[in-house]
Protein backbone atom coordinates (compact mmCIF):
# COMPACT_ATOMS: atom_id res chain seq x y z
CA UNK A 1 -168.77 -59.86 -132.46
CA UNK A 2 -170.29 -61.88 -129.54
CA UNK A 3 -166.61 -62.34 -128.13
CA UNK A 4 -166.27 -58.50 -128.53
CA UNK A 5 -169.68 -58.10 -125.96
CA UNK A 6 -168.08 -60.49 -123.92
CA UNK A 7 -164.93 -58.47 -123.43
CA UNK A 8 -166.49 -55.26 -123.30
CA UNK A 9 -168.71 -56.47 -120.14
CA UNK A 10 -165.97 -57.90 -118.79
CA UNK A 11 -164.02 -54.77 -119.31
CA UNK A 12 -166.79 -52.00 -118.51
CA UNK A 13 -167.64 -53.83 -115.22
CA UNK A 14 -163.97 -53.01 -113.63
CA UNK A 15 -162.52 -50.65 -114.74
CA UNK A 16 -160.93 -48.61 -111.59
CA UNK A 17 -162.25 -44.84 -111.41
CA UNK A 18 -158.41 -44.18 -111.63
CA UNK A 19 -158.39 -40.93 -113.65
CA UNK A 20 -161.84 -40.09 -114.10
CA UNK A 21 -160.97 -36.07 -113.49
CA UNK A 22 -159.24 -36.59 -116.73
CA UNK A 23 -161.24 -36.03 -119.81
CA UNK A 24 -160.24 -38.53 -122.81
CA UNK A 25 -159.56 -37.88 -126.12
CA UNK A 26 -161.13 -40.59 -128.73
CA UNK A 27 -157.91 -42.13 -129.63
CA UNK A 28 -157.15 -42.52 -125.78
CA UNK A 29 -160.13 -44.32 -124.90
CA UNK A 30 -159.97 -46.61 -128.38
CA UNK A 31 -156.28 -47.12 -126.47
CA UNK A 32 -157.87 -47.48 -123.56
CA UNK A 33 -160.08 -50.75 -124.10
CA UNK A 34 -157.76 -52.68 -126.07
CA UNK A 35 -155.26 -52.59 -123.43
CA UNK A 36 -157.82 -53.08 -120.88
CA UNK A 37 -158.77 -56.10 -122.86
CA UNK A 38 -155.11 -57.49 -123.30
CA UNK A 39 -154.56 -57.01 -119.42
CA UNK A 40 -158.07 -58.83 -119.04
CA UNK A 41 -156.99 -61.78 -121.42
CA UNK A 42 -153.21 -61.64 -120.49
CA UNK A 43 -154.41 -62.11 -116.82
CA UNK A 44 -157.20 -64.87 -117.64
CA UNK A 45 -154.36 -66.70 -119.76
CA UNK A 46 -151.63 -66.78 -116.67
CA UNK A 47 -154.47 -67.86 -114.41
CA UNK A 48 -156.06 -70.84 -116.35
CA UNK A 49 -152.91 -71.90 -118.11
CA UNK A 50 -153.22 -74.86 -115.51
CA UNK A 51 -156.64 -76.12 -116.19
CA UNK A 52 -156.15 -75.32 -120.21
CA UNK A 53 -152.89 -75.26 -121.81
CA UNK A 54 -153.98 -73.93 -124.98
CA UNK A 55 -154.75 -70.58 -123.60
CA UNK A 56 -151.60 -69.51 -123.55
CA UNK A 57 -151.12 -70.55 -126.95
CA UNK A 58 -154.40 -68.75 -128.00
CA UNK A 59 -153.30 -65.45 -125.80
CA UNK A 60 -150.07 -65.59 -127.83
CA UNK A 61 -151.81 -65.94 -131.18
CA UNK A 62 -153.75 -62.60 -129.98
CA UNK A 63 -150.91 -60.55 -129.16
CA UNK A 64 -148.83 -61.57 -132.55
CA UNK A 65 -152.01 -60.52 -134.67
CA UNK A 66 -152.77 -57.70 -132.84
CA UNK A 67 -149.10 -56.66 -131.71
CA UNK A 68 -148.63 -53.39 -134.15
CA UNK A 69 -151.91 -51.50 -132.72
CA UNK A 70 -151.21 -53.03 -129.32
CA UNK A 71 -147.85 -50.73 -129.66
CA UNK A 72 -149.40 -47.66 -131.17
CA UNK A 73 -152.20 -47.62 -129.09
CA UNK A 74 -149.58 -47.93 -125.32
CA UNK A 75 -147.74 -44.99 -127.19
CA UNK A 76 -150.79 -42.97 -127.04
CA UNK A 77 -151.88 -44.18 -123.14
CA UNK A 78 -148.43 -42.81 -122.14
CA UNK A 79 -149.34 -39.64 -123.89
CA UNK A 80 -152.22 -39.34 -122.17
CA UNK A 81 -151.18 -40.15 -118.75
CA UNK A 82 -147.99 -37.79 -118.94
CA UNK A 83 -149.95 -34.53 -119.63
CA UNK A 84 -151.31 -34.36 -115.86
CA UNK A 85 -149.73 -37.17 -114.12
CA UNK A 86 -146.69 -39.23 -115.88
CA UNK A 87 -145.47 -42.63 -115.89
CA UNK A 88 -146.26 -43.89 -112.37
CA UNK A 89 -150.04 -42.82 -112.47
CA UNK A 90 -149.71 -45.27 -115.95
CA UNK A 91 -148.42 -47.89 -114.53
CA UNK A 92 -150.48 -47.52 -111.02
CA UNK A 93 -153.32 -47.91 -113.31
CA UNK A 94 -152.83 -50.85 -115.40
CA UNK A 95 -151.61 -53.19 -111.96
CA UNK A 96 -154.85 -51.96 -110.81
CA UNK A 97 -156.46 -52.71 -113.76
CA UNK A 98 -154.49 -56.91 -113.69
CA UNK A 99 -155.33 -56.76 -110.22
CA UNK A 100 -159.47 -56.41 -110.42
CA UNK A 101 -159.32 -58.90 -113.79
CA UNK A 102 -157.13 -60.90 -110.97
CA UNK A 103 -160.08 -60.72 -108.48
CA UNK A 104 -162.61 -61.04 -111.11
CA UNK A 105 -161.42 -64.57 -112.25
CA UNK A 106 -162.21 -65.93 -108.89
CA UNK A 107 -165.47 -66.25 -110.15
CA UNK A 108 -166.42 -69.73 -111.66
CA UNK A 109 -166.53 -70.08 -115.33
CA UNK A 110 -163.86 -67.11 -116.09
CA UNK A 111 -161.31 -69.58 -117.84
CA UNK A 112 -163.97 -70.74 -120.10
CA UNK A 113 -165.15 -67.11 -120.85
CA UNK A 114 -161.50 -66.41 -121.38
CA UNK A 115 -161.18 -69.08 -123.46
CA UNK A 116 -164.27 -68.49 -125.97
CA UNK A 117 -162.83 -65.15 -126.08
CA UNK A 118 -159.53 -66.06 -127.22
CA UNK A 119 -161.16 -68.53 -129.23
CA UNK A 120 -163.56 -65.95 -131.13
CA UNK A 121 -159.72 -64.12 -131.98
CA UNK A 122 -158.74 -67.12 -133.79
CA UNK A 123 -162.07 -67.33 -136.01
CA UNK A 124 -162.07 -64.16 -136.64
CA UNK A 125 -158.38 -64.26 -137.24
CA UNK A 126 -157.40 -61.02 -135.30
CA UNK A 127 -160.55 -59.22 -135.94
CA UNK A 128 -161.58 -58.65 -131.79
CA UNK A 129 -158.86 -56.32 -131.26
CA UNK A 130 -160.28 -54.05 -133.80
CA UNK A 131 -163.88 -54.54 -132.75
CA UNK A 132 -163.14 -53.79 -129.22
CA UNK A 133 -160.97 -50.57 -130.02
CA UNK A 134 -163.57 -49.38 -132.21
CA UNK A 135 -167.18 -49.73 -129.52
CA UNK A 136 -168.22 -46.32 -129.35
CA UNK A 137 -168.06 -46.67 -125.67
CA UNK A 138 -166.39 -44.71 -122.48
CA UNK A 139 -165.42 -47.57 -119.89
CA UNK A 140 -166.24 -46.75 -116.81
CA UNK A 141 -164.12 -44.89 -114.87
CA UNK A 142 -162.24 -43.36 -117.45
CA UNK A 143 -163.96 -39.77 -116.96
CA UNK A 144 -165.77 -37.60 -119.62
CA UNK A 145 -164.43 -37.21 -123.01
CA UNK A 146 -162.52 -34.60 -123.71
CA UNK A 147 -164.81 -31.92 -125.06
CA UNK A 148 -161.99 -29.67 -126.91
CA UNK A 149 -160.77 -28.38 -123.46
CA UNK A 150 -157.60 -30.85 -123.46
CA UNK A 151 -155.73 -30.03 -126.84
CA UNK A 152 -152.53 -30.10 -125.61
CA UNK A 153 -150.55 -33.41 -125.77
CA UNK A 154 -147.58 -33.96 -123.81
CA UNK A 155 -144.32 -35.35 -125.46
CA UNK A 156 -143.07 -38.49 -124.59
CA UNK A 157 -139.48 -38.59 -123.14
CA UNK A 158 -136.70 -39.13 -126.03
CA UNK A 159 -135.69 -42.73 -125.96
CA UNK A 160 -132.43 -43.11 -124.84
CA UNK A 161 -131.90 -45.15 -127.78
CA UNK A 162 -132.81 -42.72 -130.13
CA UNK A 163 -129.73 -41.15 -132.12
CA UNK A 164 -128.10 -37.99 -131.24
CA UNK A 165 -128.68 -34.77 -133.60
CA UNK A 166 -125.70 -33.75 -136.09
């Protein structure tokens, strides 16, 4: 749980006021700090993969544990960010989002804080994901929940792998 506070600092102290008109809907925000947290570790892993090896290894161990609500949880981002704005406001965000965990690894002592992060993941054998997801917290920046005024949900695009009706 300590690695969770860690990440959740880390995570509430950047996060880019990009959509905060928007109001959020629970699931979206859960969404919303797990992938802020994977961009914050994914970022932290590419960085310090010089001074520590194993944190790539580690980052990897994250994503396979956590790689199913990773998935569900980008499915519901895109929902979110298609009913006023679409794919490129998505996108825009989260190389925002790499590019202040970028900045913010300047600082001295980020690799290790990665590190203990990724490290807490392993002992807790993929429990951070879910801890993270879970804090009953709106990142800053995110704007307001949604307060019943945003029901609607817009449809993702059909895949253009999906099969064709009879």
């Amino acid at each position: 749980m300590r690695a969770a506070t860690i990440a959740l600092t880390l995570t509430l102290v950047t996060v880019a006021p990009a959509q905060a008109s928007q109001c959020w809907a629970p699931d979206a925000l859960e969404a919303l700090r797990l992938r802020d947290m994977q961009v914050m570790l994914q970022v932290g892993a590419l960085r310090c993969r010089a001074t520590d090896p194993e944190i790539v290894r580690a980052y990897n161990r994250f994503i396979e544990r956590s790689r199913e609500r990773l998935v569900r949880g980008e499915e519901r981002l895109a929902r979110h960010f298609a009913v006023d704005s679409g794919r490129g406001t998505y996108d825009r965000f989260f190389t925002d989002r790499a590019n202040l965990h970028a900045e913010a690894l300047q600082s001295p002592g980020r690799c290790g804080v990665i590190a203990r992060i990724l490290a807490a993941d392993d002992a807790a054998k993929g429990g951070l994901a879910e801890a993270v997801a879970a804090l009953p917290v709106v990142p800053v920046g995110a704007g307001r929940p949604c307060t019943g005024e945003r029901q609607e949900e817009a449809a993702l695009p059909a895949s253009p792998f999906a099969p064709l009706p009879e």
